[in-house]
Protein backbone atom coordinates (compact mmCIF):
# COMPACT_ATOMS: atom_id res chain seq x y z
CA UNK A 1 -22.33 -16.51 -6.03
CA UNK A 2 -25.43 -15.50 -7.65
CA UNK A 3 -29.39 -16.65 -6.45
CA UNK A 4 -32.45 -15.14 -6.29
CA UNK A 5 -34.23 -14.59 -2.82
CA UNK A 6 -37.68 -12.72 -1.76
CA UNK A 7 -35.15 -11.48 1.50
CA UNK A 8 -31.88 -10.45 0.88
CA UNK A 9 -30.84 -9.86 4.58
CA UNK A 10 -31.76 -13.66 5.28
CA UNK A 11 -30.56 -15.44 2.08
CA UNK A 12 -27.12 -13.38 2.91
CA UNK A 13 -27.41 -14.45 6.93
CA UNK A 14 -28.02 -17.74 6.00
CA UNK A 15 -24.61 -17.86 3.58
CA UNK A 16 -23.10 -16.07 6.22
CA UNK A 17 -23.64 -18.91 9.19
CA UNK A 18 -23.27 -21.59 6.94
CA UNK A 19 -26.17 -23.41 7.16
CA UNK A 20 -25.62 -25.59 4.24
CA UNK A 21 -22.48 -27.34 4.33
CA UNK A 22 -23.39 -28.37 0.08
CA UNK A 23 -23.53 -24.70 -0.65
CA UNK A 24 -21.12 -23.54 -3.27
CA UNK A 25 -20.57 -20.34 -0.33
CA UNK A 26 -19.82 -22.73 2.82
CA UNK A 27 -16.22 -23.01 2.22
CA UNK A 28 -16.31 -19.36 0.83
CA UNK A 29 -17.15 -17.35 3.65
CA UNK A 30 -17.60 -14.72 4.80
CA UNK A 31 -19.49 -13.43 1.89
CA UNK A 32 -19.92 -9.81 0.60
CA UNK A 33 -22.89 -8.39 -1.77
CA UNK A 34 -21.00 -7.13 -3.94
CA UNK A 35 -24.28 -6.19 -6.61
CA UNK A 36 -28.19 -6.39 -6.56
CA UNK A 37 -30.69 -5.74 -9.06
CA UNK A 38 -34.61 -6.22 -8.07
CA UNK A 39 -37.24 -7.52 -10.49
CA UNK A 40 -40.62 -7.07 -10.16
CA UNK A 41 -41.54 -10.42 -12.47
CA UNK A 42 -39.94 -13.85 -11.00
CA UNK A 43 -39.25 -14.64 -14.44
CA UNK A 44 -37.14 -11.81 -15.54
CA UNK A 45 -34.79 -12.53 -12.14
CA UNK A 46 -34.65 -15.95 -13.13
CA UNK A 47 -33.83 -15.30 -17.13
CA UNK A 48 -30.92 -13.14 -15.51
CA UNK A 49 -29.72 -15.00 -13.24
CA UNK A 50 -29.39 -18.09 -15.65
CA UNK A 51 -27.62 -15.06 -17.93
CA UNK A 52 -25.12 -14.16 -15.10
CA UNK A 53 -24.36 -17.93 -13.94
CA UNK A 54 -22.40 -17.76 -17.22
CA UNK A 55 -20.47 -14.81 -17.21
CA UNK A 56 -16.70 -15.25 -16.42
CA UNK A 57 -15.61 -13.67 -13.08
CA UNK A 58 -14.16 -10.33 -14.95
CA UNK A 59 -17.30 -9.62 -16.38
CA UNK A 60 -19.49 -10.25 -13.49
CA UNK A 61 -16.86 -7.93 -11.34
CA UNK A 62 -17.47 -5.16 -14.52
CA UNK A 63 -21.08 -5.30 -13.78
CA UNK A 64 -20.95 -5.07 -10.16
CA UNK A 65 -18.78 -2.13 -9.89
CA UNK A 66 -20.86 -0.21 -13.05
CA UNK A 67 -18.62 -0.62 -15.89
CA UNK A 68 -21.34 -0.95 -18.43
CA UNK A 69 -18.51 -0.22 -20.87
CA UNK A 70 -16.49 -2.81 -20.42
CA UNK A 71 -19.14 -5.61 -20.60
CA UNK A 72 -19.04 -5.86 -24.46
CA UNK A 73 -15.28 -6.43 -24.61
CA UNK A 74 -15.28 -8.76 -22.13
CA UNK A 75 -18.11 -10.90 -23.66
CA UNK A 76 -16.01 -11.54 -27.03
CA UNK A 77 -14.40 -14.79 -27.33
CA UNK A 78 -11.03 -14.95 -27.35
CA UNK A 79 -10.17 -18.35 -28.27
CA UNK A 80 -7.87 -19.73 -31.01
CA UNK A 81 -10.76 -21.68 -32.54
CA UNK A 82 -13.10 -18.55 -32.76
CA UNK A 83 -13.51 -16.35 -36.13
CA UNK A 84 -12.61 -13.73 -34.77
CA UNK A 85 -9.51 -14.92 -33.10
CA UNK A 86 -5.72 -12.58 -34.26
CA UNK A 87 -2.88 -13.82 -32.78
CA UNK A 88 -0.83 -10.54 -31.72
CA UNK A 89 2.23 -11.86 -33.54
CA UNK A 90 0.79 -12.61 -37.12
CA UNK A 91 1.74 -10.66 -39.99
């Protein structure tokens, strides 16, 4: 889950209790923080969490435990149709 609140404790009691049987965290709980970064400018919290909301689950767990370094390498694509893309077995 990621959101931006003014009040952590009571955006997280709120998930917690359930209060919204539409949220994405009712079926989910309970819920841990698992990572929090403050922004003094709404706009900046919003621009990340619109950045975050795509991030694969890996990367997001990378982040959250402070491992900066593996951020990059999980951000590559690593599909068949990308440029980049090697298949292990190819000569």
């Amino acid at each position: 889950m990621t959101g931006i609140t003014n009040n952590l404790p009571r955006r997280l009691q709120e998930h917690q209790l359930g209060l919204n049987k539409t949220c994405f965290t009712y079926k989910r709980r309970p819920v841990k923080l698992i990572f929090e970064q403050k922004f003094n400018d709404v706009i900046q919290s919003i621009y990340f969490e619109k950045k975050l909301k795509k991030w694969s689950g890996k990367k997001k767990i990378a982040l959250a435990k402070g491992h900066f370094d593996l951020l990059q390498i999980l951000a590559e694509c690593r599909n068949a149709t990308h440029s980049d893309y090697k298949p292990e077995n190819e000569n």
